[in-house]
PDB file of N, CA and C in Angstrom:
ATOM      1  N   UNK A   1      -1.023 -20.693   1.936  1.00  0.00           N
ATOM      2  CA  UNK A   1      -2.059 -19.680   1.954  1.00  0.00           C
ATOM      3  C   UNK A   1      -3.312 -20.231   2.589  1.00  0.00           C
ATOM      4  N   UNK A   2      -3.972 -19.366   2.902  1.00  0.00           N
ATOM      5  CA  UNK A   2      -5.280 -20.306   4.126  1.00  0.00           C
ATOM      6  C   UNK A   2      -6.398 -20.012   2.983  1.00  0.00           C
ATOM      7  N   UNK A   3      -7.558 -20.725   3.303  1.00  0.00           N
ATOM      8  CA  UNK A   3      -8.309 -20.898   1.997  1.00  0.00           C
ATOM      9  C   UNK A   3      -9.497 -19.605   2.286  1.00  0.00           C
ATOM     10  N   UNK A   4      -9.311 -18.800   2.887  1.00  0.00           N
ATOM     11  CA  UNK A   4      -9.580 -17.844   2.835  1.00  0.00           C
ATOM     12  C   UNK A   4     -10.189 -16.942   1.363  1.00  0.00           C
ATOM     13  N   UNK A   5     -11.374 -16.146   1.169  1.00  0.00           N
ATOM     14  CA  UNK A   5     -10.938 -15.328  -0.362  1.00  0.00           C
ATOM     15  C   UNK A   5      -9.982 -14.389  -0.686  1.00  0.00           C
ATOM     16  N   UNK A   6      -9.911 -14.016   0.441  1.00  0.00           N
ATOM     17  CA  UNK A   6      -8.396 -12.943   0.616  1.00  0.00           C
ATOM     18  C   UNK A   6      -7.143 -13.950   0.837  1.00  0.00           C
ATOM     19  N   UNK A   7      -5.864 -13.640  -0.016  1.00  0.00           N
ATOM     20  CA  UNK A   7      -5.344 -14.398   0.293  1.00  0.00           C
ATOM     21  C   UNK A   7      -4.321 -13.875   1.517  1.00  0.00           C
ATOM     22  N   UNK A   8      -3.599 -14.212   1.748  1.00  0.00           N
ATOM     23  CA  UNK A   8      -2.588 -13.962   3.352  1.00  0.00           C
ATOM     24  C   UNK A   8      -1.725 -12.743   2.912  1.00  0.00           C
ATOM     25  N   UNK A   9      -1.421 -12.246   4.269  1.00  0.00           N
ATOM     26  CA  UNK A   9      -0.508 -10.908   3.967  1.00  0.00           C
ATOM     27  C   UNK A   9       0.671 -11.057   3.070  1.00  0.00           C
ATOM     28  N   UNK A  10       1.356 -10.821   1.947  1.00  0.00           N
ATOM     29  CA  UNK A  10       2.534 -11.378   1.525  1.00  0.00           C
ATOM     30  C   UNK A  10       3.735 -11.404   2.295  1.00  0.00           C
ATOM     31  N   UNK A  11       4.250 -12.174   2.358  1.00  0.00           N
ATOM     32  CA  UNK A  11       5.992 -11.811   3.179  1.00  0.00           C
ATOM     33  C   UNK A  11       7.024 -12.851   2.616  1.00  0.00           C
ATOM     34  N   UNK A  12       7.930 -11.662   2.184  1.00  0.00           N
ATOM     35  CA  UNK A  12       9.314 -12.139   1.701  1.00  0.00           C
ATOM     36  C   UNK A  12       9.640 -13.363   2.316  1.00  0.00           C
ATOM     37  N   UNK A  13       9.843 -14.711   1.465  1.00  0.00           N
ATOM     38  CA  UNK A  13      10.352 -16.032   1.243  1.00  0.00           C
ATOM     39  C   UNK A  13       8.756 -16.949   1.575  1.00  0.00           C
ATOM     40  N   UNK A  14       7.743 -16.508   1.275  1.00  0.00           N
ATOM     41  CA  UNK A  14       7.325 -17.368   1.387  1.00  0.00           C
ATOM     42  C   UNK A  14       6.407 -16.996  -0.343  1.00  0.00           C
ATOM     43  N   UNK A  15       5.726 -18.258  -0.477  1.00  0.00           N
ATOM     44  CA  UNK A  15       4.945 -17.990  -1.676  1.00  0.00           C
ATOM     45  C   UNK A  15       4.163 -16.543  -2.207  1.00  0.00           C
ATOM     46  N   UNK A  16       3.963 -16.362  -2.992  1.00  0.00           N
ATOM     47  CA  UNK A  16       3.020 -15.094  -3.490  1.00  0.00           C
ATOM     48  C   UNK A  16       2.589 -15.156  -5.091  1.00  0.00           C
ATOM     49  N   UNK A  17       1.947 -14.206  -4.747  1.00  0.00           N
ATOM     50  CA  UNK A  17       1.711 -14.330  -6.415  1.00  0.00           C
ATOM     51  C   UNK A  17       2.631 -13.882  -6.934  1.00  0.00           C
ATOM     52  N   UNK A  18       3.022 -14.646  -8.566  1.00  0.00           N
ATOM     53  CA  UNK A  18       3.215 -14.233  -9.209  1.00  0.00           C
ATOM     54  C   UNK A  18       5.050 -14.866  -8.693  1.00  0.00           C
ATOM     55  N   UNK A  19       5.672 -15.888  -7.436  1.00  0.00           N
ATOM     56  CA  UNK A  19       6.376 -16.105  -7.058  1.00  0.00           C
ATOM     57  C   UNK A  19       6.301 -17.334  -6.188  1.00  0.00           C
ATOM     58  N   UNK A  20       6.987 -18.560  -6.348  1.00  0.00           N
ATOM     59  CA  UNK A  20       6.509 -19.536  -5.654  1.00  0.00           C
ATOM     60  C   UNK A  20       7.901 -19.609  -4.694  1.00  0.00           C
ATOM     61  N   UNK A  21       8.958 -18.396  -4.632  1.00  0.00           N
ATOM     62  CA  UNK A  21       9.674 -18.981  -3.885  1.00  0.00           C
ATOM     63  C   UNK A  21       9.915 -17.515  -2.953  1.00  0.00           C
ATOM     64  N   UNK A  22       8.526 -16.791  -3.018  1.00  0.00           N
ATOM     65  CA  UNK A  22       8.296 -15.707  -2.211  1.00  0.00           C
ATOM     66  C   UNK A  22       9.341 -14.499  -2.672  1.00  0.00           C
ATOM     67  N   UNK A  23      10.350 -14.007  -3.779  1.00  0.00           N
ATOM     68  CA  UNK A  23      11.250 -13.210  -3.759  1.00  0.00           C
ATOM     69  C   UNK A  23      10.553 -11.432  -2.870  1.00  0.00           C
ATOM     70  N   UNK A  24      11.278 -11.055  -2.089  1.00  0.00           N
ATOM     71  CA  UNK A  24      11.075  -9.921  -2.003  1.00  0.00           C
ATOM     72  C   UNK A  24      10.559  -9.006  -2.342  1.00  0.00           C
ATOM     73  N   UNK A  25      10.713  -8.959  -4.057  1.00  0.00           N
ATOM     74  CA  UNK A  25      10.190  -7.503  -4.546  1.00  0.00           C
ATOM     75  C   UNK A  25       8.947  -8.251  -4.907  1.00  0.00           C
ATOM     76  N   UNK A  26       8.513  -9.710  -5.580  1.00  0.00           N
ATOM     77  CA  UNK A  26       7.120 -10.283  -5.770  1.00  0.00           C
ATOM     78  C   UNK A  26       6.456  -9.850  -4.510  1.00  0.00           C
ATOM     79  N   UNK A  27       6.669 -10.123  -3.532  1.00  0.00           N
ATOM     80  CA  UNK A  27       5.994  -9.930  -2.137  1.00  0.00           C
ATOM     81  C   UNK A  27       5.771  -8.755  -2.047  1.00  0.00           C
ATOM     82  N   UNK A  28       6.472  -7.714  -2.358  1.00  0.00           N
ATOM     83  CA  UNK A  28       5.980  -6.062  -2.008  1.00  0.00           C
ATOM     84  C   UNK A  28       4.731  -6.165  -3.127  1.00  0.00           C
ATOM     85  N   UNK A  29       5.568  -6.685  -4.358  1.00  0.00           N
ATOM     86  CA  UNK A  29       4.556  -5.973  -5.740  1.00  0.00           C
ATOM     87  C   UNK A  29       2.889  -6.594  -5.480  1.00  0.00           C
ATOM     88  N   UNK A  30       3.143  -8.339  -4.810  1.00  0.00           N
ATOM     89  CA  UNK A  30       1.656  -8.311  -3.887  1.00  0.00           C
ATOM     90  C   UNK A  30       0.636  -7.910  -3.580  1.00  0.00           C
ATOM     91  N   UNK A  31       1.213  -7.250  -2.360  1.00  0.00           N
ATOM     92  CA  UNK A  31       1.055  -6.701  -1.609  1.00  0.00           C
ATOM     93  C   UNK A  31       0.419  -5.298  -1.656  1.00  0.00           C
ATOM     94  N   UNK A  32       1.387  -4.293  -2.407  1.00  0.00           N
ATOM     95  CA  UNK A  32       0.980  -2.691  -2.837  1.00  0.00           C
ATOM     96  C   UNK A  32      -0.423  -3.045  -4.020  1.00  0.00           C
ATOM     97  N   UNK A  33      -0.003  -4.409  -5.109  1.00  0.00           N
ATOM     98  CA  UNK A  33      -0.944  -4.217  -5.901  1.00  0.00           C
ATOM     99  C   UNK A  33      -2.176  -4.889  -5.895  1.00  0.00           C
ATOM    100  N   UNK A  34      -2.701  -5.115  -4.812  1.00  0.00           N
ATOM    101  CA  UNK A  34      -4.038  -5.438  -3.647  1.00  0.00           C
ATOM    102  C   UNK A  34      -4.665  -3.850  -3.996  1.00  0.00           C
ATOM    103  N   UNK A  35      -6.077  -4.470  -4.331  1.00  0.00           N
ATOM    104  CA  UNK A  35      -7.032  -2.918  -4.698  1.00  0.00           C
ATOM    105  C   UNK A  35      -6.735  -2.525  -3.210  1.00  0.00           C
ATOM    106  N   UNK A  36      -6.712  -0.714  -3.567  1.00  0.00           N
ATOM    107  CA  UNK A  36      -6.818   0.212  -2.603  1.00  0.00           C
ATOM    108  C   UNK A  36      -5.271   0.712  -1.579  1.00  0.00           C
ATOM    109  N   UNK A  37      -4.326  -0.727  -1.519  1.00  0.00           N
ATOM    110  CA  UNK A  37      -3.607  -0.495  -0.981  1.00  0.00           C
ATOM    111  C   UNK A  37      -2.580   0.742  -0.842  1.00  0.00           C
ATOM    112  N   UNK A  38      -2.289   1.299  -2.134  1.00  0.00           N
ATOM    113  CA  UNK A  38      -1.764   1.497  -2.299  1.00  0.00           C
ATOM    114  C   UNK A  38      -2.267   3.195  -2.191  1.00  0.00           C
ATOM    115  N   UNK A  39      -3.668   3.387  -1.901  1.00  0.00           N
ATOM    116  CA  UNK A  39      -4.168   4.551  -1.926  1.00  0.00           C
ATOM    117  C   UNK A  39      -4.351   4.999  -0.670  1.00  0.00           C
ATOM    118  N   UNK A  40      -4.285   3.580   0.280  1.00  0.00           N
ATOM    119  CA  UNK A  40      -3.857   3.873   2.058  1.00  0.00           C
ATOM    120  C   UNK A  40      -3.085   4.433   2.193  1.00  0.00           C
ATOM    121  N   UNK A  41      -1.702   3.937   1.656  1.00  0.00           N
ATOM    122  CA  UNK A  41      -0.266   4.532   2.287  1.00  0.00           C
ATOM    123  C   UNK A  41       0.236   5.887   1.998  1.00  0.00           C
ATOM    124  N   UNK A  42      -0.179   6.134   0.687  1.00  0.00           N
ATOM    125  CA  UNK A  42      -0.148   7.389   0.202  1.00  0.00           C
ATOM    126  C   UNK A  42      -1.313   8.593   1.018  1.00  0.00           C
ATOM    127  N   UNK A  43      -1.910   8.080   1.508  1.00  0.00           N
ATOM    128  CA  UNK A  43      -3.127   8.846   2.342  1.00  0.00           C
ATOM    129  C   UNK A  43      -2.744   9.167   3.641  1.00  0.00           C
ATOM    130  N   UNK A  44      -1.244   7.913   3.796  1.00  0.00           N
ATOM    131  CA  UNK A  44      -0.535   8.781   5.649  1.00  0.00           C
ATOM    132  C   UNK A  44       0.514   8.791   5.185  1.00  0.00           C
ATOM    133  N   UNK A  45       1.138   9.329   3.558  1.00  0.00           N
ATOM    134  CA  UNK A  45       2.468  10.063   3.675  1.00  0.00           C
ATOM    135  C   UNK A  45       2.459  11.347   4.512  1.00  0.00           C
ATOM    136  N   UNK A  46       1.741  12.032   4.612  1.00  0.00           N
ATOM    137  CA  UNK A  46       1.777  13.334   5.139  1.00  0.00           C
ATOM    138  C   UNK A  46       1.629  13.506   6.588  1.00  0.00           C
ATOM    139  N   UNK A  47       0.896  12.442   7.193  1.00  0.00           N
ATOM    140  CA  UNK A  47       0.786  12.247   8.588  1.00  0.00           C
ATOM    141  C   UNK A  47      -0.309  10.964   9.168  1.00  0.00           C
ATOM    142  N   UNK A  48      -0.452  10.760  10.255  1.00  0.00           N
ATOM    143  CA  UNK A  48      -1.600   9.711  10.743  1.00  0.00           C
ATOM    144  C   UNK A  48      -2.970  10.152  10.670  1.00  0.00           C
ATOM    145  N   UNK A  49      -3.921   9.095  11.100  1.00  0.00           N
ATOM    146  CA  UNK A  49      -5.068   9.652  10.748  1.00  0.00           C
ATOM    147  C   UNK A  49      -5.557   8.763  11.624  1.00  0.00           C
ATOM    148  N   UNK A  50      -6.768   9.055  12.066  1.00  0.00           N
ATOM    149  CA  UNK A  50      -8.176   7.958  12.515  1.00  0.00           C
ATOM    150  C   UNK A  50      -8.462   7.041  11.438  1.00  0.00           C
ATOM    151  N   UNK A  51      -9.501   6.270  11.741  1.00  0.00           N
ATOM    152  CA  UNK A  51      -9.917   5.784  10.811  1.00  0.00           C
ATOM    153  C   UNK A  51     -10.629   6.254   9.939  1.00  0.00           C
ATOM    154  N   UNK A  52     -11.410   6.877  10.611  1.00  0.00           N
ATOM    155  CA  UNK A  52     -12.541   7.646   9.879  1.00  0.00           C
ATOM    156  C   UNK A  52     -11.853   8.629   8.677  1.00  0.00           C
ATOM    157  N   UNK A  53     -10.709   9.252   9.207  1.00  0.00           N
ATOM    158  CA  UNK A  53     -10.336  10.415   8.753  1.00  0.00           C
ATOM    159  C   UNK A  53      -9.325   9.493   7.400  1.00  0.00           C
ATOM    160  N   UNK A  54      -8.888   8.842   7.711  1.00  0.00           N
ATOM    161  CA  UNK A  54      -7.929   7.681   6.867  1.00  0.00           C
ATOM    162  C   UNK A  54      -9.273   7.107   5.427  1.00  0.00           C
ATOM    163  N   UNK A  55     -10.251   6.499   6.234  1.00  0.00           N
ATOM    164  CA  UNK A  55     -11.602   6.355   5.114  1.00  0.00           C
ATOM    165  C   UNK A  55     -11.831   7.516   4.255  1.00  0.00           C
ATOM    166  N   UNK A  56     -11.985   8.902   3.965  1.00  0.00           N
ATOM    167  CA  UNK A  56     -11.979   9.699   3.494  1.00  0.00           C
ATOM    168  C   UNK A  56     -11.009  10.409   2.918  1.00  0.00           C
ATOM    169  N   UNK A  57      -9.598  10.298   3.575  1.00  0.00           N
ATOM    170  CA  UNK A  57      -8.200  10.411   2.766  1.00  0.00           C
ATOM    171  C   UNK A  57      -8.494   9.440   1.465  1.00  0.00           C
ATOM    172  N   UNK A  58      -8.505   8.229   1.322  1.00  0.00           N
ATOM    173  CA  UNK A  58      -8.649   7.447   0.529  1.00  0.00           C
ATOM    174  C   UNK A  58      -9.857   7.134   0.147  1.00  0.00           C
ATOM    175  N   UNK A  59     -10.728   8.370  -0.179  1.00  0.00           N
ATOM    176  CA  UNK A  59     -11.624   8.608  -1.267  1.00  0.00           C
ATOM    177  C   UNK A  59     -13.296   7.603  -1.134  1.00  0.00           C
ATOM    178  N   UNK A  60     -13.339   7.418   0.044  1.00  0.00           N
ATOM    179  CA  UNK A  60     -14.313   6.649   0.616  1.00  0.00           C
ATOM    180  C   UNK A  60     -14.113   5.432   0.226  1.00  0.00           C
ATOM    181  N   UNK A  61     -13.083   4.658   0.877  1.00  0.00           N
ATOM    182  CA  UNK A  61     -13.242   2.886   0.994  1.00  0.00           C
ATOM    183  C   UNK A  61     -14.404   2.511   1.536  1.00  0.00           C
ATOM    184  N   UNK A  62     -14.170   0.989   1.387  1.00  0.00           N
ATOM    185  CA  UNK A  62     -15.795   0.654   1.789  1.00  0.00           C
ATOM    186  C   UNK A  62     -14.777   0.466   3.450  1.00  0.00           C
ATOM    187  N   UNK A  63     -15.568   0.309   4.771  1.00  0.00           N
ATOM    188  CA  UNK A  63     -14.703  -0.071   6.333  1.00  0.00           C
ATOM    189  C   UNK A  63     -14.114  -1.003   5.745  1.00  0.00           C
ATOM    190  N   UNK A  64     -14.759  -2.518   5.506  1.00  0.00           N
ATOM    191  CA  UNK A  64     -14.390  -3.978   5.565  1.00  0.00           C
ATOM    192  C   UNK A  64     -12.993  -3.954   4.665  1.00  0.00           C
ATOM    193  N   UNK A  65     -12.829  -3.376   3.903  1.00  0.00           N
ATOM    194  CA  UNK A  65     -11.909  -3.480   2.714  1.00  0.00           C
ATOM    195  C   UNK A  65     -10.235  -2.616   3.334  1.00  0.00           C
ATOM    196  N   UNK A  66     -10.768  -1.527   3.878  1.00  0.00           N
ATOM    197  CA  UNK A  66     -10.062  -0.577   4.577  1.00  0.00           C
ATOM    198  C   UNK A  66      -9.352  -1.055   5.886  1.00  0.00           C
ATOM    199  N   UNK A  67     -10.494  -1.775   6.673  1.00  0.00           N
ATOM    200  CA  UNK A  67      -9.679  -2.785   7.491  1.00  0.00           C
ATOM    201  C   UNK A  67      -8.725  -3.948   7.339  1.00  0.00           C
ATOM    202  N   UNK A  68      -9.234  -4.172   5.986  1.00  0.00           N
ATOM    203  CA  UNK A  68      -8.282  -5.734   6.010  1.00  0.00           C
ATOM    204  C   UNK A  68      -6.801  -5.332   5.378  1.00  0.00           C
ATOM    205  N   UNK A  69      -7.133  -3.691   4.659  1.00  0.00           N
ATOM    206  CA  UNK A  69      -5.669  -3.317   3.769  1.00  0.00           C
ATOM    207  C   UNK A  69      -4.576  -2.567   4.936  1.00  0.00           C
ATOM    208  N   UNK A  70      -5.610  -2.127   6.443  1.00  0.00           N
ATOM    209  CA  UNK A  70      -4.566  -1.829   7.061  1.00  0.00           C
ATOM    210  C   UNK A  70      -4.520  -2.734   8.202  1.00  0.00           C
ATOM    211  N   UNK A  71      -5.096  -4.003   8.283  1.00  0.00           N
ATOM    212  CA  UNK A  71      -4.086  -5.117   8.923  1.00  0.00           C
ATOM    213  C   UNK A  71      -3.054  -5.822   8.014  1.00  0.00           C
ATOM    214  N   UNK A  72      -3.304  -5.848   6.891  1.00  0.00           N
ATOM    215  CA  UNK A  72      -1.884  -6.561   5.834  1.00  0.00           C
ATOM    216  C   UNK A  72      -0.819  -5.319   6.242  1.00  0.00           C
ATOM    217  N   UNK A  73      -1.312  -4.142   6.032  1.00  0.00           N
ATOM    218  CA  UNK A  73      -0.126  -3.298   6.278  1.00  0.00           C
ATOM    219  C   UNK A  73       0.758  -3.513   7.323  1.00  0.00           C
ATOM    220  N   UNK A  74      -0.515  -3.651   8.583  1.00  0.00           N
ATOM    221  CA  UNK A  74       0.396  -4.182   9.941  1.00  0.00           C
ATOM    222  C   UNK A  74       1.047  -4.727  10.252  1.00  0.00           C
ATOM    223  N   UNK A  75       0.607  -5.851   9.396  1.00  0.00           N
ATOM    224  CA  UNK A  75       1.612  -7.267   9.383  1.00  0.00           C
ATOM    225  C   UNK A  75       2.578  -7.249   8.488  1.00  0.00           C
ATOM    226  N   UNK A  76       2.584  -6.258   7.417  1.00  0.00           N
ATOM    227  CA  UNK A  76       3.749  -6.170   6.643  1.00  0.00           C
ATOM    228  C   UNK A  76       5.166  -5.425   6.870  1.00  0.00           C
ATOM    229  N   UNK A  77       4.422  -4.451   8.406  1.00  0.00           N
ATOM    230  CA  UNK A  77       5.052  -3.962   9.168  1.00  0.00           C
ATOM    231  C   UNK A  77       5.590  -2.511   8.860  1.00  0.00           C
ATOM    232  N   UNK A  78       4.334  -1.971   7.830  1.00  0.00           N
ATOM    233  CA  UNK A  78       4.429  -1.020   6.625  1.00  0.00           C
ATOM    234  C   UNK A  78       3.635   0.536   8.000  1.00  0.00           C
ATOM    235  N   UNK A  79       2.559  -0.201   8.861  1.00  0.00           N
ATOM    236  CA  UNK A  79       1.822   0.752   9.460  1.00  0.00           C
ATOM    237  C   UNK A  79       1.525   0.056  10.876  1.00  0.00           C
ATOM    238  N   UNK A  80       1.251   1.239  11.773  1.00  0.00           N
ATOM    239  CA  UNK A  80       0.808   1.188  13.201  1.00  0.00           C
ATOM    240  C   UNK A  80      -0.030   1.668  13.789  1.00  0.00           C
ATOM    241  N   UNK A  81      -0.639   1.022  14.729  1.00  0.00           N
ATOM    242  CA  UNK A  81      -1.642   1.775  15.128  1.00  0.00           C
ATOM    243  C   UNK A  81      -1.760   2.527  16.594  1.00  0.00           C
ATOM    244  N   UNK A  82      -1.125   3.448  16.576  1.00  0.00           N
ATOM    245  CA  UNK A  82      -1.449   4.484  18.008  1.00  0.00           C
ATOM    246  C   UNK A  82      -2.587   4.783  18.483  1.00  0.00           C
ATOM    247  N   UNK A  83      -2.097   5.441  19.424  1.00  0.00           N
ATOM    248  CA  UNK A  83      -3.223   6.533  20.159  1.00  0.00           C
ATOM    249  C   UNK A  83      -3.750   7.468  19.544  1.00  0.00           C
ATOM    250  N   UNK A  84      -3.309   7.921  18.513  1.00  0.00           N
ATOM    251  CA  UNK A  84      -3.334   9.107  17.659  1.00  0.00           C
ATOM    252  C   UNK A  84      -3.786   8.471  16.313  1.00  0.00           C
ATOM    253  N   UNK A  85      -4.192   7.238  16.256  1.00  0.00           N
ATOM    254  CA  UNK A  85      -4.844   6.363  14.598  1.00  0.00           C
ATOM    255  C   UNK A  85      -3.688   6.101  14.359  1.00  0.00           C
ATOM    256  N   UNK A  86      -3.402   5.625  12.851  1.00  0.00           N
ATOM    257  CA  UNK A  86      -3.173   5.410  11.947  1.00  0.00           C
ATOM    258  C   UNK A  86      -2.223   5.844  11.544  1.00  0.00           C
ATOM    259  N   UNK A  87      -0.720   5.132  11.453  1.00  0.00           N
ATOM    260  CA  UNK A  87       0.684   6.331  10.747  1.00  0.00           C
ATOM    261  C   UNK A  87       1.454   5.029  10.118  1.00  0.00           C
ATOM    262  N   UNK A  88       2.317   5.655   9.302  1.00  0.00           N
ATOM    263  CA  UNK A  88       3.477   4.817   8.809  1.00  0.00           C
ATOM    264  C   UNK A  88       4.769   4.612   9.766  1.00  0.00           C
ATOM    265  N   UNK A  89       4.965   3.465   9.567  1.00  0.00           N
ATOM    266  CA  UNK A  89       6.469   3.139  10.406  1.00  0.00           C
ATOM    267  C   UNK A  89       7.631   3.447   9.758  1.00  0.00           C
ATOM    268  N   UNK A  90       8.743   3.239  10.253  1.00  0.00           N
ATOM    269  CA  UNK A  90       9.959   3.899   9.895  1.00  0.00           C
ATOM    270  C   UNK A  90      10.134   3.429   8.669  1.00  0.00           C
ATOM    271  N   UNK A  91       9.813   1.999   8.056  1.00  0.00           N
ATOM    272  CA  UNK A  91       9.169   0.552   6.900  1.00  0.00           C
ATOM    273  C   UNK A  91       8.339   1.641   5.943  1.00  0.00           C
ATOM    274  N   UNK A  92       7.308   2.276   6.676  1.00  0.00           N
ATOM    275  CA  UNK A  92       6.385   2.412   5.673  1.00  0.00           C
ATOM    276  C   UNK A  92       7.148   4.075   5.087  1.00  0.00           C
ATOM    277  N   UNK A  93       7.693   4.610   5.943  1.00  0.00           N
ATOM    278  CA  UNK A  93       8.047   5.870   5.202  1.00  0.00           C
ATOM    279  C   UNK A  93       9.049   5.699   4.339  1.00  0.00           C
ATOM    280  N   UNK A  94       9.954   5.234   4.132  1.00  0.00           N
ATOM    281  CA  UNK A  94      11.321   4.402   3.573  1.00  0.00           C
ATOM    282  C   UNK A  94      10.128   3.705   2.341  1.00  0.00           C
ATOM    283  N   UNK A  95       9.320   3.195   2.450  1.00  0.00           N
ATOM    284  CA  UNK A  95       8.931   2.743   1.131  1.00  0.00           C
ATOM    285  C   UNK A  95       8.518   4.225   0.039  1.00  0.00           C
ATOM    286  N   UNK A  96       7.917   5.537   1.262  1.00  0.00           N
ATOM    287  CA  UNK A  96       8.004   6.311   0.200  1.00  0.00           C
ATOM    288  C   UNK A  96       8.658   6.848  -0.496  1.00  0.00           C
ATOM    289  N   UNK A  97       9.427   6.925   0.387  1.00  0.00           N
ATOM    290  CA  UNK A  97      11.075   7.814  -0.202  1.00  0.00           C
ATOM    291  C   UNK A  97      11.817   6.112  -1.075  1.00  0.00           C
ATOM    292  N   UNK A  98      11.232   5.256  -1.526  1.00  0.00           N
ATOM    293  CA  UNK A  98      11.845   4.464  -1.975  1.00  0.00           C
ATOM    294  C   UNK A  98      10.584   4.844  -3.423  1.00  0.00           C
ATOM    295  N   UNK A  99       9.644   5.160  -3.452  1.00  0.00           N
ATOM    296  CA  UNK A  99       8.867   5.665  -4.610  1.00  0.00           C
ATOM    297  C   UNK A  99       8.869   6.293  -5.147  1.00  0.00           C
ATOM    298  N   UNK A 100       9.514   8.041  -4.368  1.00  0.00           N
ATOM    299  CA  UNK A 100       9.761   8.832  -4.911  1.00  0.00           C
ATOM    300  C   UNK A 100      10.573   9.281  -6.759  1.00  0.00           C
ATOM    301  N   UNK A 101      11.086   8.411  -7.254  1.00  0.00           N
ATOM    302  CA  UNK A 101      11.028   8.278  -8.423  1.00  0.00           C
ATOM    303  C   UNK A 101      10.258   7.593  -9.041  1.00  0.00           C
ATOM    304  N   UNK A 102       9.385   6.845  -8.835  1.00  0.00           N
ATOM    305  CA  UNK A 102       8.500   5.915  -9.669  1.00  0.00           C
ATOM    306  C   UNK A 102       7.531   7.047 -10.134  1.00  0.00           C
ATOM    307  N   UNK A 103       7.090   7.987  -8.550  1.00  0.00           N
ATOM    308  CA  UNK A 103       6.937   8.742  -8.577  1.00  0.00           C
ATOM    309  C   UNK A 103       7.027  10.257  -9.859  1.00  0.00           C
ATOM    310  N   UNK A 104       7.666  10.341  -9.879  1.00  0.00           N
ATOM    311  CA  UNK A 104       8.480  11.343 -10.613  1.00  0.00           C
ATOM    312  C   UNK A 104       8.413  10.782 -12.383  1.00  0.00           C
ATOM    313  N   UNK A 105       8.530   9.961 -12.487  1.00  0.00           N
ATOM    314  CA  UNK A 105       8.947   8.690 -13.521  1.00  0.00           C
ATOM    315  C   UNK A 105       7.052   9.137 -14.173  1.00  0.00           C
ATOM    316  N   UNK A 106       6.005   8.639 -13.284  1.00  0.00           N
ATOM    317  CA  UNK A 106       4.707   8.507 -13.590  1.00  0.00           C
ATOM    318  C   UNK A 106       4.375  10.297 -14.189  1.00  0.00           C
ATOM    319  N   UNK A 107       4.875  11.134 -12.849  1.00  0.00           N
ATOM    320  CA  UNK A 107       4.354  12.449 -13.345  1.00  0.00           C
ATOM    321  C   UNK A 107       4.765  12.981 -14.850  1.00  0.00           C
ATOM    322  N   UNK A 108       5.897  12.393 -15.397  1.00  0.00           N
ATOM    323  CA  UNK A 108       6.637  12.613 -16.515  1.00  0.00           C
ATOM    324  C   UNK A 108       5.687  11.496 -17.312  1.00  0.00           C
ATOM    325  N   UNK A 109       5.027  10.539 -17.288  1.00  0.00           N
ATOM    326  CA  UNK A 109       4.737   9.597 -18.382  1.00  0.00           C
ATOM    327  C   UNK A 109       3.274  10.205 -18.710  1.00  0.00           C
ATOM    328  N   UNK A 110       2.717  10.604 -17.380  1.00  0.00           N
ATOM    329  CA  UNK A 110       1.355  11.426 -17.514  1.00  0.00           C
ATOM    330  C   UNK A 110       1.397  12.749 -18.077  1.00  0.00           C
ATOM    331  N   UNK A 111       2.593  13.578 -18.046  1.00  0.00           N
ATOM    332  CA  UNK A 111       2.775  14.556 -19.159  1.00  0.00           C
ATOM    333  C   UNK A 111       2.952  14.585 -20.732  1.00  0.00           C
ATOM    334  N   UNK A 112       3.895  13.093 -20.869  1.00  0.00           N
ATOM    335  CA  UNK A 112       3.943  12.468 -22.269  1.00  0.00           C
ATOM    336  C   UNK A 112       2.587  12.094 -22.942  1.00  0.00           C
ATOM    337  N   UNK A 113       1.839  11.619 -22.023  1.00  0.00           N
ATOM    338  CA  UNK A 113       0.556  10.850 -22.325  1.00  0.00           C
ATOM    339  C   UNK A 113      -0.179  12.191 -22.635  1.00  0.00           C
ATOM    340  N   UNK A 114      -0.373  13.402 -22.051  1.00  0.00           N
ATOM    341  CA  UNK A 114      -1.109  14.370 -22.387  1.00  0.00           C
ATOM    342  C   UNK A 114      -0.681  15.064 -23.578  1.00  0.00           C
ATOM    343  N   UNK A 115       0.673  15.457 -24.048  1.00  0.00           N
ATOM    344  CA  UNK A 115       1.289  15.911 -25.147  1.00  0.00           C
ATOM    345  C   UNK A 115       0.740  15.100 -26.310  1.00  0.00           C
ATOM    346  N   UNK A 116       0.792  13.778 -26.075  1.00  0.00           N
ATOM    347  CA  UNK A 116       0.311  13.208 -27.179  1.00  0.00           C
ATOM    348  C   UNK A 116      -1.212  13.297 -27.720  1.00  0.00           C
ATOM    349  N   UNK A 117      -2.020  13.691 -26.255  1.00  0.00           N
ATOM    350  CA  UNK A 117      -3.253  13.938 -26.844  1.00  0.00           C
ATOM    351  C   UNK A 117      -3.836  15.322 -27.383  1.00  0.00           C
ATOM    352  N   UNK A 118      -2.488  16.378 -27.241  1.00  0.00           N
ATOM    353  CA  UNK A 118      -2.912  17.367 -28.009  1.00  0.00           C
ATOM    354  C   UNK A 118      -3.065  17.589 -29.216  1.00  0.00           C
TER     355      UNK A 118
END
């Protein structure tokens, strides 16, 4: 890892948190669970964006923070950057449709969680 305060993009087999022999899913879990990240990708399930327009999908990031979560993306090979901004790669859409129950899973735990507070 470079001594950086941010630490390096994660990638499968090499170190990460929480994994010293880099496993795969440590490296995603990384990776997604980096503040904000995870509020990028979900911000171009639906389509690409500018930046600008991507900054405001995701609820006003600060730039600096926004930039560095969509160069890890880049390099994670999760997102690209066109002519047209900002989209998910064939990687990054496949991770949604790989969420889609976690998905589903959460909307059901957030209904439990509300039942209980009635």
């Amino acid at each position: 890892m470079s001594d950086s305060a941010e630490p390096e993009t994660p990638r499968p087999g090499q170190p990460v948190r929480g994994s010293q022999t880099g496993q795969p899913l440590n490296a995603l879990f990384d990776l997604l669970g980096r503040r904000w990240t995870m509020t990028v990708v979900w911000a171009l399930r639906d389509g690409g964006a500018t930046f600008r327009e991507l900054q405001t999908r995701s609820g006003g990031i600060a730039a600096s923070v926004l930039n560095t979560r969509l160069r890890e993306l880049r390099e994670a090979g999760l997102v690209e950057n066109g002519e047209d901004g900002y989209a998910l790669t064939d990687l990054g859409h496949g991770l949604i449709e790989a969420g889609a129950p976690l998905t589903a899973w959460a909307d059901h735990w957030a209904a439990a969680l509300s039942n209980l507070d009635d």
